[in-house]
N, C-alpha and C. Protein backbone atom coordinates (compact mmCIF):
# COMPACT_ATOMS: atom_id res chain seq x y z
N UNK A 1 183.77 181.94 73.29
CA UNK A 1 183.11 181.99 72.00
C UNK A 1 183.08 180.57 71.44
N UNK A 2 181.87 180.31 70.74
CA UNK A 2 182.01 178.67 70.38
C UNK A 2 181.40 178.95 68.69
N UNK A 3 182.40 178.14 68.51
CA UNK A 3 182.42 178.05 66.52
C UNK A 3 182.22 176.60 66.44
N UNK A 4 181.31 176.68 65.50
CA UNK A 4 181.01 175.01 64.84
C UNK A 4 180.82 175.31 63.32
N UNK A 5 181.74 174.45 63.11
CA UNK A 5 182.09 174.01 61.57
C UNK A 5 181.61 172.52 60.99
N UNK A 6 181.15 172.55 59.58
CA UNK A 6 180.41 171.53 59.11
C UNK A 6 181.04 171.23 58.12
N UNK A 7 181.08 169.94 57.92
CA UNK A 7 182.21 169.82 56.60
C UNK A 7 181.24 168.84 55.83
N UNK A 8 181.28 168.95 54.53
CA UNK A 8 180.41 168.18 53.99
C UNK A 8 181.54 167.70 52.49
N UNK A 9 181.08 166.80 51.56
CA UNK A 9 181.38 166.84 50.31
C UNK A 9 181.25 167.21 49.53
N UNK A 10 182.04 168.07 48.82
CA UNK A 10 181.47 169.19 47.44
C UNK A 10 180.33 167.97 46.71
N UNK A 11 179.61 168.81 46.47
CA UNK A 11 178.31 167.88 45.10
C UNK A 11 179.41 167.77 44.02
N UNK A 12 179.07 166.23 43.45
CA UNK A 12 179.60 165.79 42.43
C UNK A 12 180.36 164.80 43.04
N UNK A 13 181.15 165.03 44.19
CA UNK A 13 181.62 164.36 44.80
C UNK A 13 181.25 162.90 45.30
N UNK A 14 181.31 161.21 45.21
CA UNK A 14 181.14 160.29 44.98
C UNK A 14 181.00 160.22 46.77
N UNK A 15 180.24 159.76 47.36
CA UNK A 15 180.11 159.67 48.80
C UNK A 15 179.29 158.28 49.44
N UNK A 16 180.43 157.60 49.52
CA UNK A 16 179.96 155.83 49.67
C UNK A 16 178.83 155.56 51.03
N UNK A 17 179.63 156.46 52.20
CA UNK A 17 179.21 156.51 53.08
C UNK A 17 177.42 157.01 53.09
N UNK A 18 177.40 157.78 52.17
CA UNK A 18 175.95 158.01 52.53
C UNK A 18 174.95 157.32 51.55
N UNK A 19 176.23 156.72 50.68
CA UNK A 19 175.14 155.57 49.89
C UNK A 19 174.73 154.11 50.63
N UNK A 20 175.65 153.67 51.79
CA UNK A 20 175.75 152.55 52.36
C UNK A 20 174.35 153.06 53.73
N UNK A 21 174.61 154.65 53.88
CA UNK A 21 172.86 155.08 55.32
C UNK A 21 172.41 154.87 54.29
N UNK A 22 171.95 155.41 53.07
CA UNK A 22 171.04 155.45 51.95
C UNK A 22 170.37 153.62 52.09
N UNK A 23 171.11 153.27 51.38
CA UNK A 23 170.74 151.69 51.61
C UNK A 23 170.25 151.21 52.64
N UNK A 24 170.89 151.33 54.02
CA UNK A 24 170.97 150.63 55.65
C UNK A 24 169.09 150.79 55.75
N UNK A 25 168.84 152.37 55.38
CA UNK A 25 167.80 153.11 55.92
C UNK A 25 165.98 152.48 55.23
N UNK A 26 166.66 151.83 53.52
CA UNK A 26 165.71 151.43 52.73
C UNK A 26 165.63 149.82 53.16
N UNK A 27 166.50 148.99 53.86
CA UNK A 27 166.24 147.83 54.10
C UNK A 27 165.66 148.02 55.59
N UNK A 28 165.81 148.68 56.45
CA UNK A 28 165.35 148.98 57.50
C UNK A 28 163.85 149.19 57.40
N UNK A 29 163.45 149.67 56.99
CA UNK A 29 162.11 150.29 56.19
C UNK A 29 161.37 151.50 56.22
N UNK A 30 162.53 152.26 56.08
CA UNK A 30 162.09 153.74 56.13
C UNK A 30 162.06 154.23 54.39
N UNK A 31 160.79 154.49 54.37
CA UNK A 31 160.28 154.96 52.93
C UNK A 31 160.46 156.42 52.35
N UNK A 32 160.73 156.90 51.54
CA UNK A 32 160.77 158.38 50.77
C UNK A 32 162.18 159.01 51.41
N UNK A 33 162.76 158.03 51.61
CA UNK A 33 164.47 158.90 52.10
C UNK A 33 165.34 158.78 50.48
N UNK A 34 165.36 159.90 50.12
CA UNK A 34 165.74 160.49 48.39
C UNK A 34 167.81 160.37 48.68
N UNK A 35 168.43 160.83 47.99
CA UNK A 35 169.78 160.85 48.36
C UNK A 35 170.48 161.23 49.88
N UNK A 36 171.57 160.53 50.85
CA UNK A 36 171.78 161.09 51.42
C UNK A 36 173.10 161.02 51.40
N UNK A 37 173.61 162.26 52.31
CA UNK A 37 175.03 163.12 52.08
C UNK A 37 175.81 162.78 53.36
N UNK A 38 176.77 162.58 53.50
CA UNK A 38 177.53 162.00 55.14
C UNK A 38 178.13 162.98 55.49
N UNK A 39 178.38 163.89 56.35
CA UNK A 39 179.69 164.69 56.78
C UNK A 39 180.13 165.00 58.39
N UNK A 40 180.41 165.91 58.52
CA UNK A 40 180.74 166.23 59.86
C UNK A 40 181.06 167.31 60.41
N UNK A 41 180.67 167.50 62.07
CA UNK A 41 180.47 168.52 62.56
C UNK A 41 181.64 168.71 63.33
N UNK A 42 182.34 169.87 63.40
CA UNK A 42 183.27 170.27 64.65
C UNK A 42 182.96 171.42 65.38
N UNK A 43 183.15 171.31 66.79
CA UNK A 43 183.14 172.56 67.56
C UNK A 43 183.97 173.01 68.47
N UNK A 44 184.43 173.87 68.37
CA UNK A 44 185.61 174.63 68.51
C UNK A 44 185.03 175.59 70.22
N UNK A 45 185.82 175.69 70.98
CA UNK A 45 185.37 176.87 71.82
C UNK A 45 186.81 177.48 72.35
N UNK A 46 186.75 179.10 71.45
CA UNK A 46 187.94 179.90 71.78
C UNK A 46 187.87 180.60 72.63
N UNK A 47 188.66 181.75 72.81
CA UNK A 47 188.74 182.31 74.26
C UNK A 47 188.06 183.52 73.95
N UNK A 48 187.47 183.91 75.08
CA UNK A 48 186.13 184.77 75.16
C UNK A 48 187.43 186.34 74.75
N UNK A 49 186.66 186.94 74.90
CA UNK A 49 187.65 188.57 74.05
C UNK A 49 188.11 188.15 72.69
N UNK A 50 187.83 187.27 72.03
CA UNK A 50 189.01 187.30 71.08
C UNK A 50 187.72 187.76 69.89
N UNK A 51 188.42 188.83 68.86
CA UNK A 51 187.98 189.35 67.66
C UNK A 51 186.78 188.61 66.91
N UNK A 52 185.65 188.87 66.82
CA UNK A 52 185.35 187.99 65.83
C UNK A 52 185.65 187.29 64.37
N UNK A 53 186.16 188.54 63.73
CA UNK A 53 186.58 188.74 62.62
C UNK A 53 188.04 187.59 62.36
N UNK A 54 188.63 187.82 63.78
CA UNK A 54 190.15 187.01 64.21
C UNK A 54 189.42 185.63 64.00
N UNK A 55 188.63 185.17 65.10
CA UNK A 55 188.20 184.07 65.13
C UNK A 55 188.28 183.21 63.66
N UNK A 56 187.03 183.97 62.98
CA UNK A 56 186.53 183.39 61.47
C UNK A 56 188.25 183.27 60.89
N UNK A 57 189.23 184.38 60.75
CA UNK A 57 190.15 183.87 59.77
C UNK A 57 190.66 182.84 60.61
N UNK A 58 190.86 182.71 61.62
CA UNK A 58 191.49 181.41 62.23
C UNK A 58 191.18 180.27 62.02
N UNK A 59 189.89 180.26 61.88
CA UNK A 59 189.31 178.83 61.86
C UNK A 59 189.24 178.68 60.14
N UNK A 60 189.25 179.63 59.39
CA UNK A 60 189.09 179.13 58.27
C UNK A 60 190.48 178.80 57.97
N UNK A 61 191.62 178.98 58.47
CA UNK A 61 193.07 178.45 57.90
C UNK A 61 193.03 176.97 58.78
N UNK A 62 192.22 176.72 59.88
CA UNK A 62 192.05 175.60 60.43
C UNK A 62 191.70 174.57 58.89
N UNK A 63 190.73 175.42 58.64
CA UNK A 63 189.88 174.68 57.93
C UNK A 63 190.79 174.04 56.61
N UNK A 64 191.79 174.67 56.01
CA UNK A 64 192.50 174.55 55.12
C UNK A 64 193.53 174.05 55.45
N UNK A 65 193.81 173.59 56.48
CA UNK A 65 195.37 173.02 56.57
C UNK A 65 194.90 171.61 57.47
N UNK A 66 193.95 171.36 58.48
CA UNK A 66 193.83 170.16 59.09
C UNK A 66 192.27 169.99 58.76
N UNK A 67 191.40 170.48 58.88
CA UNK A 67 189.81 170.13 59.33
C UNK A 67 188.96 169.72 58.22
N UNK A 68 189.14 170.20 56.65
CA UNK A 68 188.91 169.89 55.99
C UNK A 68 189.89 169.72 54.74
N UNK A 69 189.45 169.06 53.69
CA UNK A 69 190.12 168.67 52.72
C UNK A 69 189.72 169.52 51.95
N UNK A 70 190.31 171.15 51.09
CA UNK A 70 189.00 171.99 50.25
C UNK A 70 189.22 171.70 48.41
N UNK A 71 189.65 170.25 48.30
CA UNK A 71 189.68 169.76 47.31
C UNK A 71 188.64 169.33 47.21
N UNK A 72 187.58 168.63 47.99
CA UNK A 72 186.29 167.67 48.03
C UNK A 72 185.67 167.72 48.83
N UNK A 73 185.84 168.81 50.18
CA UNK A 73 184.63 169.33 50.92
C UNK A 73 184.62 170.47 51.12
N UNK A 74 183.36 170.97 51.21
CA UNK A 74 183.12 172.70 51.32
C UNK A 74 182.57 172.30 53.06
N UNK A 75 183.20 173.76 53.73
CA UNK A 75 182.86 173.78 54.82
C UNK A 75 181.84 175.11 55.13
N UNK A 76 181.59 175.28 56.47
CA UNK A 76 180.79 176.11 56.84
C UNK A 76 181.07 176.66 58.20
N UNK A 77 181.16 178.36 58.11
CA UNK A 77 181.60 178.28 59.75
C UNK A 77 180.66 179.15 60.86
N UNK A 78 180.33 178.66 61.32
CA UNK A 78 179.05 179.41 62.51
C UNK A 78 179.66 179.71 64.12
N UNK A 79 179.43 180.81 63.89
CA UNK A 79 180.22 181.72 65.56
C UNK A 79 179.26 182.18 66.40
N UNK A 80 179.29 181.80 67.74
CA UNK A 80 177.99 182.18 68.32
C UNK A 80 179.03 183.05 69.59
């Protein structure tokens, strides 16, 4: 089973990194690029039989103790 998780920065949240592509992208000369957001993708591949339901709580305590920070990023979790 393969889970991919997306971690992004809650909105409101101050995100240098995508102000520094933001910038990189306007001196480069790419036109009509409006705010952009930086984050990151993980993918996980667990062992085939295992619960789906199991899976999701697993990865979401992943998500809360190492993978994301859920003070300043909201994540997302997709199970295929």
């Amino acid at each position: 089973m393969k889970v991919t998780v997306k971690i992004m920065l809650k909105n409101g949240v101050l995100d240098p990194q995508g102000k520094a592509i933001e910038h990189a992208l306007g001196g480069l000369g790419f036109e009509g690029v409006g705010e952009v957001r930086q984050g990151k993708v993980i993918t996980l591949e667990m062992e085939d039989g295992m619960d789906k339901e199991e899976v999701h709580a697993q990865v979401v305590r992943m998500c809360e103790s190492l993978l994301a920070n859920p003070v300043i990023e909201d994540y997302d979790i997709e199970i295929i």
